[in-house]
N, C-alpha and C. Protein backbone atom coordinates (compact mmCIF):
# COMPACT_ATOMS: atom_id res chain seq x y z
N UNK A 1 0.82 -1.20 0.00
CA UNK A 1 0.00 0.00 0.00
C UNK A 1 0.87 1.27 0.00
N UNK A 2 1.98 1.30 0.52
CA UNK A 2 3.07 2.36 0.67
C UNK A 2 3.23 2.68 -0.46
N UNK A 3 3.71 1.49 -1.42
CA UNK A 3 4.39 1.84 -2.73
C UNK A 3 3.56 2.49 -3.78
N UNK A 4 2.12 2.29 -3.51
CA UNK A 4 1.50 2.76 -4.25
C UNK A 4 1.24 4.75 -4.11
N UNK A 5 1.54 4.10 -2.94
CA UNK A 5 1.14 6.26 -2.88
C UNK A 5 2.06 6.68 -2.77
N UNK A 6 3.30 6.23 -2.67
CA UNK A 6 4.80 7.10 -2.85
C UNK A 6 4.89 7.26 -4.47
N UNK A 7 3.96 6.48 -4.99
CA UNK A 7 4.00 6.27 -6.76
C UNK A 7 3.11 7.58 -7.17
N UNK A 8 1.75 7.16 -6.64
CA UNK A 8 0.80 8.48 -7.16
C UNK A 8 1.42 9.94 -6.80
N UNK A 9 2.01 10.18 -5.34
CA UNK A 9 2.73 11.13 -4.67
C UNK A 9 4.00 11.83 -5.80
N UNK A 10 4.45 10.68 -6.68
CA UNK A 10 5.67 10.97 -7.65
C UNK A 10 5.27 11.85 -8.72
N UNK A 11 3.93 10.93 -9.02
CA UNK A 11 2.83 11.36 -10.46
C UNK A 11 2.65 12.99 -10.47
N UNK A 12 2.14 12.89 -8.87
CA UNK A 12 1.26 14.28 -8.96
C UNK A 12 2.25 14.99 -8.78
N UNK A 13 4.05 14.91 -8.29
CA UNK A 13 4.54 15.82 -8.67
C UNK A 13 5.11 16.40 -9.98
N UNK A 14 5.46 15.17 -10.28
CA UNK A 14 5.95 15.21 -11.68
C UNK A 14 4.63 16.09 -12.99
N UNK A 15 3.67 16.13 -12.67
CA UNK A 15 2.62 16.72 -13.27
C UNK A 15 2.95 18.11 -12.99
N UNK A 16 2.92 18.44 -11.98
CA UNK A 16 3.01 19.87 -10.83
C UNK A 16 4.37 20.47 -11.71
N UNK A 17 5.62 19.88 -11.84
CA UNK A 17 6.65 20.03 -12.19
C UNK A 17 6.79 20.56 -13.43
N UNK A 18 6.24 19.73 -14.55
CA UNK A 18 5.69 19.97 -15.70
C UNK A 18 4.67 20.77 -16.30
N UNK A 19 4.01 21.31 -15.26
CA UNK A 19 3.21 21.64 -15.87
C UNK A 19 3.98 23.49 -15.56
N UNK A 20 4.09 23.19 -14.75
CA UNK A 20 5.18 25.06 -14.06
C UNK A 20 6.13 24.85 -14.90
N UNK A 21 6.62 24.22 -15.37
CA UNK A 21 8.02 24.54 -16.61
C UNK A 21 7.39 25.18 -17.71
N UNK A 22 6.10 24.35 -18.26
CA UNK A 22 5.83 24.37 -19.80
C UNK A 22 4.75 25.89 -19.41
N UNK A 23 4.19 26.61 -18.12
CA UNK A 23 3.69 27.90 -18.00
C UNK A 23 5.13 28.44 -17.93
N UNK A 24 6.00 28.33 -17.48
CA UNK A 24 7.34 29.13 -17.40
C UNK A 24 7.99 29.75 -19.20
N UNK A 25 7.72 27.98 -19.99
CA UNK A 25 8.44 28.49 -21.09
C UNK A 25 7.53 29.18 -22.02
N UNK A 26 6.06 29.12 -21.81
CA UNK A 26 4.95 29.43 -22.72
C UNK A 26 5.08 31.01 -22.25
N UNK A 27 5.23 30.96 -20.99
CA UNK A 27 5.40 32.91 -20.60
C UNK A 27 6.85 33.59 -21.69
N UNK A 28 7.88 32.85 -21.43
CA UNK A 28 8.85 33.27 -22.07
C UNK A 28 8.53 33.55 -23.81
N UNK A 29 8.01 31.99 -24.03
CA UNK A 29 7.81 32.46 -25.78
C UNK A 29 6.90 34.00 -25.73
N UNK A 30 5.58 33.73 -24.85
CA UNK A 30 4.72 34.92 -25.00
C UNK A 30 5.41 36.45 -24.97
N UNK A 31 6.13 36.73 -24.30
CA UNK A 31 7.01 37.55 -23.61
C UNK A 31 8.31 38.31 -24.84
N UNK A 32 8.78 37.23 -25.51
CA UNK A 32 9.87 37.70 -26.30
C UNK A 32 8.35 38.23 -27.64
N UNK A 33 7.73 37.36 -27.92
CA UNK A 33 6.99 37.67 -29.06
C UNK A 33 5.79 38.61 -28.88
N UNK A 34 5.44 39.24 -27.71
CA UNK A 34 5.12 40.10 -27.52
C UNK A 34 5.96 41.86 -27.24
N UNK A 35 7.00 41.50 -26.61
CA UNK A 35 7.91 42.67 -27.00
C UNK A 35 8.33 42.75 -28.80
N UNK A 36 8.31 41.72 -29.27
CA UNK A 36 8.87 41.97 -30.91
C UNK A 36 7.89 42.56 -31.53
N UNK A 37 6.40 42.47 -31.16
CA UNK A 37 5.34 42.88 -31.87
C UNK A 37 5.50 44.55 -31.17
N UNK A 38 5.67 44.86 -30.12
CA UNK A 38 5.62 46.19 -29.17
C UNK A 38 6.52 46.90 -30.40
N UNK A 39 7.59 46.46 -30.79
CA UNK A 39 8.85 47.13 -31.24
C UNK A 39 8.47 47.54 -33.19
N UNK A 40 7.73 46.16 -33.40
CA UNK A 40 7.48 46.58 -35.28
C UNK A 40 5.77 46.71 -35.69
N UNK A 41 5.38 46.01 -34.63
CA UNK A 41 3.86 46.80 -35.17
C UNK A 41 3.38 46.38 -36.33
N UNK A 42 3.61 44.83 -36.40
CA UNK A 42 2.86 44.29 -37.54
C UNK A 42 1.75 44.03 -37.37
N UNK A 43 0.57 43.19 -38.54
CA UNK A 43 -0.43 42.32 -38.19
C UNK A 43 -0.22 41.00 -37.96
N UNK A 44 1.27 40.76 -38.64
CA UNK A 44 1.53 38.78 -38.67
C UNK A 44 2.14 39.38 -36.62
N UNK A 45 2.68 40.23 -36.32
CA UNK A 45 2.87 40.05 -34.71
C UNK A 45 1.92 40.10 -34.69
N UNK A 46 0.96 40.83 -34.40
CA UNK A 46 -0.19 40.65 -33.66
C UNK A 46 -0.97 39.31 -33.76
N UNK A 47 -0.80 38.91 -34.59
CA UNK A 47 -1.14 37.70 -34.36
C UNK A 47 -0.64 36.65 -33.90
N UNK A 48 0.57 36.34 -34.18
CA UNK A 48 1.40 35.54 -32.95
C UNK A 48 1.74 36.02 -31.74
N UNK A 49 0.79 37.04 -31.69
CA UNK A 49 0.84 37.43 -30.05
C UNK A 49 -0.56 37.01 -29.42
N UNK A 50 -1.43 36.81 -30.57
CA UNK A 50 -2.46 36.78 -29.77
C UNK A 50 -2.62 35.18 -29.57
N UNK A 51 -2.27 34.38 -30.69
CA UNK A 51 -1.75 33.21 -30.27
C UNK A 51 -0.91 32.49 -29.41
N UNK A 52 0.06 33.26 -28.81
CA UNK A 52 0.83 33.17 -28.24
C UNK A 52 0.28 33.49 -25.83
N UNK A 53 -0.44 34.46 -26.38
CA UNK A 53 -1.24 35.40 -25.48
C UNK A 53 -2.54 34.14 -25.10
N UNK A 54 -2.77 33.45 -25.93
CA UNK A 54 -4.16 32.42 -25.53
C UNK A 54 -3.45 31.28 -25.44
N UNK A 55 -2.30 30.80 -25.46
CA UNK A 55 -2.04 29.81 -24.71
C UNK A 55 -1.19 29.97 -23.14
N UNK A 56 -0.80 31.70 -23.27
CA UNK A 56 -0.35 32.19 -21.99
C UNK A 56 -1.73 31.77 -20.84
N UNK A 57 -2.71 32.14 -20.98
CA UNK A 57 -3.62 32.60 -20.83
C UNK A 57 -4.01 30.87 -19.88
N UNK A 58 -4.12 30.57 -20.69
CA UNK A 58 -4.93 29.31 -20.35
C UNK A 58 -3.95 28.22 -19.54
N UNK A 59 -2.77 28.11 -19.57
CA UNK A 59 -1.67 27.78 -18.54
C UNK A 59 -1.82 28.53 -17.00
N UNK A 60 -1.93 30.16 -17.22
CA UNK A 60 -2.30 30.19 -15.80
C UNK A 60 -3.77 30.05 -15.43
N UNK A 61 -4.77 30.18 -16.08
CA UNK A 61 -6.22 29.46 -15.31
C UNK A 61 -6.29 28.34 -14.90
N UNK A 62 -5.39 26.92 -15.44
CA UNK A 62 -5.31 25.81 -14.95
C UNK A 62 -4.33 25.85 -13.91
N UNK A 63 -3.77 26.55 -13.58
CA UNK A 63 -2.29 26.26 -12.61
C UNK A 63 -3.50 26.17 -10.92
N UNK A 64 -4.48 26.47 -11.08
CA UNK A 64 -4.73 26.35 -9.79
C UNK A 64 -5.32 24.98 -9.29
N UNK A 65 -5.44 24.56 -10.32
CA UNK A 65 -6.13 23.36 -10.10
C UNK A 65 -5.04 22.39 -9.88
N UNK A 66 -4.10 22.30 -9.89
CA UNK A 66 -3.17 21.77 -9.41
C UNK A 66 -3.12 21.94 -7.70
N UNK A 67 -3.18 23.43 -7.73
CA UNK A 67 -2.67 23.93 -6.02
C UNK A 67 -3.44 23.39 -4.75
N UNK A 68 -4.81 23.87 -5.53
CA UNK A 68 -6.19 23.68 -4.52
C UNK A 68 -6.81 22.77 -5.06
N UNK A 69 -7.55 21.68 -4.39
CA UNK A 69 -7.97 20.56 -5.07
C UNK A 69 -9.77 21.09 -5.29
N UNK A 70 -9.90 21.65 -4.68
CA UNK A 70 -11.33 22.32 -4.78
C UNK A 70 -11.58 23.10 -5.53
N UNK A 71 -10.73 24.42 -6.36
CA UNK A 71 -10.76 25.06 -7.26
C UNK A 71 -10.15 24.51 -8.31
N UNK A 72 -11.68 24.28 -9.18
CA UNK A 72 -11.47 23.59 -10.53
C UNK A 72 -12.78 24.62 -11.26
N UNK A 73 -12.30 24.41 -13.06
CA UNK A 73 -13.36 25.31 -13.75
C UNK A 73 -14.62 24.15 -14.20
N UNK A 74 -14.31 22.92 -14.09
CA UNK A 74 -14.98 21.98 -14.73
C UNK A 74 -15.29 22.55 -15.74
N UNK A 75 -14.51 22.47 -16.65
CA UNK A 75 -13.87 22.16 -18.05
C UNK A 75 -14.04 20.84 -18.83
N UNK A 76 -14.86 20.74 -20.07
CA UNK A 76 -14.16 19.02 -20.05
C UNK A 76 -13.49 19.77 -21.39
N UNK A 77 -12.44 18.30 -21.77
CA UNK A 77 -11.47 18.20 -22.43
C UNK A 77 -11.88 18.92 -23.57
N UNK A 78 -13.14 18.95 -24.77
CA UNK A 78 -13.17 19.55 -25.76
C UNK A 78 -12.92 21.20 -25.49
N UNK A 79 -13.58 21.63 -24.51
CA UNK A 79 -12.99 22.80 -24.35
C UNK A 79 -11.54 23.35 -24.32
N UNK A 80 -10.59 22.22 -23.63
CA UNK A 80 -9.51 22.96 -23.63
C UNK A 80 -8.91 22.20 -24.80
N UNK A 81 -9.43 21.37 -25.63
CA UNK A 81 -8.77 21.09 -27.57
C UNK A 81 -9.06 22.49 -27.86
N UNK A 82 -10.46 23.28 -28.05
CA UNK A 82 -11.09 23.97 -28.57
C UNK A 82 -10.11 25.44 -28.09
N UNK A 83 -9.72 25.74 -26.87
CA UNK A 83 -8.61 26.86 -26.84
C UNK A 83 -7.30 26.58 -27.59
N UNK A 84 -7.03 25.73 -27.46
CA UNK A 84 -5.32 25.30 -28.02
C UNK A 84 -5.94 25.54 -29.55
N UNK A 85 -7.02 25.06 -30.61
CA UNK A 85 -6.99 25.45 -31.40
C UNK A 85 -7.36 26.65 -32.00
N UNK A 86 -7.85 27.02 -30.81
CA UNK A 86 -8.26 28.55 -31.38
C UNK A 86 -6.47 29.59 -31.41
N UNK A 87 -5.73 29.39 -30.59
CA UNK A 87 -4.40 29.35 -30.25
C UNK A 87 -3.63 29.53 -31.52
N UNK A 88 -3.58 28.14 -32.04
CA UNK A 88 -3.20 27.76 -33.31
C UNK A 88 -3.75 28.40 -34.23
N UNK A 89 -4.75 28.95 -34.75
CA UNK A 89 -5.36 29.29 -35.77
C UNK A 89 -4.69 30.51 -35.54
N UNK A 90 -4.56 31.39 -34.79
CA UNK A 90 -4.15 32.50 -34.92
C UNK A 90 -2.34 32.44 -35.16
N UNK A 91 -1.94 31.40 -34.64
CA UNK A 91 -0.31 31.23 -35.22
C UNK A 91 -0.01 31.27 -36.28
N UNK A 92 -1.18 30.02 -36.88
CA UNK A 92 -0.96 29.60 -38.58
C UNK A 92 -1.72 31.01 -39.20
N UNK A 93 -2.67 31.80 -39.30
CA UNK A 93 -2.27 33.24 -39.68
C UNK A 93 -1.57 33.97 -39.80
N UNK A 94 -0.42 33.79 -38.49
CA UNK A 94 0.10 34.84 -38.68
C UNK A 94 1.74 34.19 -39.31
N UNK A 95 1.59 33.14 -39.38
CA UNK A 95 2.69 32.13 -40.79
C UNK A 95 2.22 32.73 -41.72
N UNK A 96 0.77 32.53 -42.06
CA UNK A 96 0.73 32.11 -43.58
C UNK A 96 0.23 33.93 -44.06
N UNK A 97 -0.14 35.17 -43.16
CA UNK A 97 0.01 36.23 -43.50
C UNK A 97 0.92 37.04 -44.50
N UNK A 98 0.60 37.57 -45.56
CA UNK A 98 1.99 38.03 -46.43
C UNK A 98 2.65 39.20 -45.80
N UNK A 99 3.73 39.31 -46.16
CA UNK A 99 4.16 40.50 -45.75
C UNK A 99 3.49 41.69 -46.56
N UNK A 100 3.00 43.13 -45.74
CA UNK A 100 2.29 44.16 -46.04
C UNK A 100 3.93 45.32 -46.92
């Protein structure tokens, strides 16, 4: 019985761990590609900012649900496919945008 909850105990950190890195590096991408848009004032930035900005976004609304086991959005899963692609759509715009 020990081994099992020193196991789940591992899980849920290793989740916890991972999941604060990948809000750490998603802030950073957001962060550099939002100062680059501050500086040239395109529409292809603005749009990989705003893509960039909605997956910022949605990393810290879930971070709590990690912390507090009681604060949850009850969310189910299509919803959070349905942000990540809304996310994406604004990336691949601002790829496939021509230059003005």
């Amino acid at each position: 019985m020990s081994n099992n909850k020193t196991i789940l105990c591992m899980a849920l950190m290793f989740d916890v761990i991972l999941r604060v890195g990948l809000l750490i590096a998603t802030g950073f991408l957001f962060g550099i590609i939002l100062l680059a848009y501050l500086r040239v004032r395109s529409i292809k930035l603005l749009l990989f900012t705003i893509g960039f900005g909605l997956f910022f976004v949605h990393a810290i609304l879930y971070m709590p649900e990690l912390m507090i086991g009681e604060f949850t959005f009850d969310l189910s899963e299509n919803v959070h496919i349905f942000l990540n692609l809304v996310a994406l759509v604004f990336i691949t715009a601002g790829i496939l945008k021509e230059k003005e």
